[in-house]
Protein backbone atom coordinates (compact mmCIF):
# COMPACT_ATOMS: atom_id res chain seq x y z
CA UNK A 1 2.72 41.19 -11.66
CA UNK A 2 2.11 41.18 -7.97
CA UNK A 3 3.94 38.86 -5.72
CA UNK A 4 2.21 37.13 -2.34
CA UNK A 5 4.36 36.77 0.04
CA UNK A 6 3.82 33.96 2.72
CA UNK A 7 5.40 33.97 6.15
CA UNK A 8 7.40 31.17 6.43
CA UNK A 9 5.67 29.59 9.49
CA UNK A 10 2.69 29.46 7.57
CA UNK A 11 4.57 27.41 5.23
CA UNK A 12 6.01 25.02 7.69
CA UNK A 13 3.09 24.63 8.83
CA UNK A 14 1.68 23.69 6.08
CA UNK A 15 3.98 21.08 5.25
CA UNK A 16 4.23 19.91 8.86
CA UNK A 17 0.13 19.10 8.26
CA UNK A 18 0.82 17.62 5.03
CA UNK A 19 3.44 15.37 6.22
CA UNK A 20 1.26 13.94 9.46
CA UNK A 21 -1.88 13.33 7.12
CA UNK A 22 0.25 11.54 4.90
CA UNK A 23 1.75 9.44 7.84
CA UNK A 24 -1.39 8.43 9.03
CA UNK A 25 -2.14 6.00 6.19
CA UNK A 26 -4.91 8.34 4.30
CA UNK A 27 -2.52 8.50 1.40
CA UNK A 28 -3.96 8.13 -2.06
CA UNK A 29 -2.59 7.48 -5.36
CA UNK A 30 -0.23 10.22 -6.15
CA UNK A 31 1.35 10.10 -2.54
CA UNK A 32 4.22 12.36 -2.08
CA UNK A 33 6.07 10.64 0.47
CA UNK A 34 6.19 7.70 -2.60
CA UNK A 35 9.23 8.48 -5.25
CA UNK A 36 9.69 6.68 -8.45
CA UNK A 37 12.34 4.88 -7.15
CA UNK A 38 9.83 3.59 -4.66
CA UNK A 39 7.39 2.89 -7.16
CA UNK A 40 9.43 0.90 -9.57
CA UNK A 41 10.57 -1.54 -6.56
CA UNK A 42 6.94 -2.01 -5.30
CA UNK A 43 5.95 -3.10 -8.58
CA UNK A 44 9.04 -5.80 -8.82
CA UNK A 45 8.41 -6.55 -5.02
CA UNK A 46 4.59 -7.74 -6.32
CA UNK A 47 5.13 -9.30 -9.37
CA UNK A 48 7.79 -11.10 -7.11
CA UNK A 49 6.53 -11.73 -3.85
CA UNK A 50 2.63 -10.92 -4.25
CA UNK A 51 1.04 -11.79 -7.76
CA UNK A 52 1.99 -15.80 -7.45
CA UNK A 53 -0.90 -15.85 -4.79
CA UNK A 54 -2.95 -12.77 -5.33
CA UNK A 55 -2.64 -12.77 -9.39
CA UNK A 56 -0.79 -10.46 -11.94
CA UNK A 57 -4.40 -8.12 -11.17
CA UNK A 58 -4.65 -8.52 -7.52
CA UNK A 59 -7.67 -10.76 -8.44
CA UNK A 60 -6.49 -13.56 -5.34
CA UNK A 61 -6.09 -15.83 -8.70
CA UNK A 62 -2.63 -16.36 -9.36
CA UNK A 63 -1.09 -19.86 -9.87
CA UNK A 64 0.22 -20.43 -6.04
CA UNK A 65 -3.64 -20.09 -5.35
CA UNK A 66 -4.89 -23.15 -5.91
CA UNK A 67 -3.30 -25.03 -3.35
CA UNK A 68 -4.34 -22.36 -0.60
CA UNK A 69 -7.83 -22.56 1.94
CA UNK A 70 -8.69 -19.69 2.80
CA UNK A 71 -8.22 -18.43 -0.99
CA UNK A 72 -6.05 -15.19 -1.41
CA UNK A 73 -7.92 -11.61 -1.04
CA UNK A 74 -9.03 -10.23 -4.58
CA UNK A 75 -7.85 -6.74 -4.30
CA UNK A 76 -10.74 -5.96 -7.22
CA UNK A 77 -13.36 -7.00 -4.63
CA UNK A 78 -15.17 -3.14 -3.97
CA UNK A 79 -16.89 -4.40 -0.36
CA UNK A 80 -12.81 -5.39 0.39
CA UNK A 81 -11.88 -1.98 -0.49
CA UNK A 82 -14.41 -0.44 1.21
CA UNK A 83 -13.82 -1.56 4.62
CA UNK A 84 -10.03 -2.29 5.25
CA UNK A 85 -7.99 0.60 5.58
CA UNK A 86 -4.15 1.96 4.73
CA UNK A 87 -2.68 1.37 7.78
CA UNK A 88 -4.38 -2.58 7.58
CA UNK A 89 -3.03 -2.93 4.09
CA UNK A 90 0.56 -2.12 5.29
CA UNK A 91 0.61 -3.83 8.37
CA UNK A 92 -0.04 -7.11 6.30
CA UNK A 93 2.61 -5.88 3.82
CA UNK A 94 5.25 -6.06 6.73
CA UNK A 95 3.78 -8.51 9.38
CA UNK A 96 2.22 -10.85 7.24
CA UNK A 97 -1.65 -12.16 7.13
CA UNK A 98 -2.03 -13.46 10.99
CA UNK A 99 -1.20 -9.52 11.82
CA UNK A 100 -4.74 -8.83 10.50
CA UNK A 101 -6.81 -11.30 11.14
CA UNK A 102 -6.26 -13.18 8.14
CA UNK A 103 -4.33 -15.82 7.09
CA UNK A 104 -1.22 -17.02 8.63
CA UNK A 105 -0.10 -18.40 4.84
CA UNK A 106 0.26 -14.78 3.94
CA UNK A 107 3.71 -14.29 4.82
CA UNK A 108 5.70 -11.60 6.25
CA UNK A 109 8.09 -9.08 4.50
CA UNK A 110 10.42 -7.98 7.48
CA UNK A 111 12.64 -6.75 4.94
CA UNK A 112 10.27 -3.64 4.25
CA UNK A 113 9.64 -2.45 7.30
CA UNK A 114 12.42 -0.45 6.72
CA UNK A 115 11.25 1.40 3.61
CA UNK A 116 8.04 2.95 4.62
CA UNK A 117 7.60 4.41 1.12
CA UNK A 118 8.05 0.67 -0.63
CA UNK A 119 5.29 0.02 1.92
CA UNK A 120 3.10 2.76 0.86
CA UNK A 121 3.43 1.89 -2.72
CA UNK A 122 2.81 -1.31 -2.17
CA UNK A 123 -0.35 -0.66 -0.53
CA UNK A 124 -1.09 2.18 -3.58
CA UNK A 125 -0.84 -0.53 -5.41
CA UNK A 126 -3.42 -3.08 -3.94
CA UNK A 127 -5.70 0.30 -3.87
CA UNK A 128 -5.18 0.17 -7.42
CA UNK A 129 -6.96 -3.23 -8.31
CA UNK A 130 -10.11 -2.08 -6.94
CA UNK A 131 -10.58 1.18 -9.33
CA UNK A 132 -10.20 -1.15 -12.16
């Protein structure tokens, strides 16, 4: 067996590019920067936090819904997905609705600022609804 050896600039560099796509909000299901741990706290953070407005499916249906005008954003909706980005998606995460445009009844979740990858699953997350 023959073994390639790669300088290890070339693999710095490498990760160095890796790490500044993934930083930019491009990130896809599967993102490294998002562990387990991560993962597993988005999902409580939702069911929590989120799914009371926006629905156990992200389908803007969930019981604390009814009350609201403008209705919560169905995360199914394809045209949705289509046009708002990553970096969108987690700045109303963190800031709240009114930090996009939308509305001011979505609250804000200071608290996660902090964990960028809680963020980023979070946002993996509201990606998911629309591939289902």
């Amino acid at each position: 067996m023959r073994r390639i050896m790669v300088p290890a600039a070339a693999l710095a560099a490498s990760a160095m590019l890796a790490a500044v796509a993934g930083c930019t909000g491009g990130g896809t299901a599967g993102d490294a920067r998002i562990s387990a741990t991560d993962r597993k706290e988005a999902h409580e953070i939702f069911q929590a936090r989120c799914a009371t407005c926006h629905g156990q499916f992200g389908r803007g249906d969930g019981p604390g819904a009814v009350a609201l005008n403008p209705k919560p954003q169905n995360y199914a909706d394809a045209a949705w997905q289509a046009k708002v980005t990553d970096a969108e998606i987690e700045k109303a995460i963190v800031y709240g609705g009114a930090s996009v445009g939308k509305s001011p009844q979505m609250v804000p979740n200071p608290d996660l600022e902090v964990k960028p990858g809680v963020v980023a699953a979070l946002r993996e997350k509201v990606r998911s609804f629309g591939e289902q």
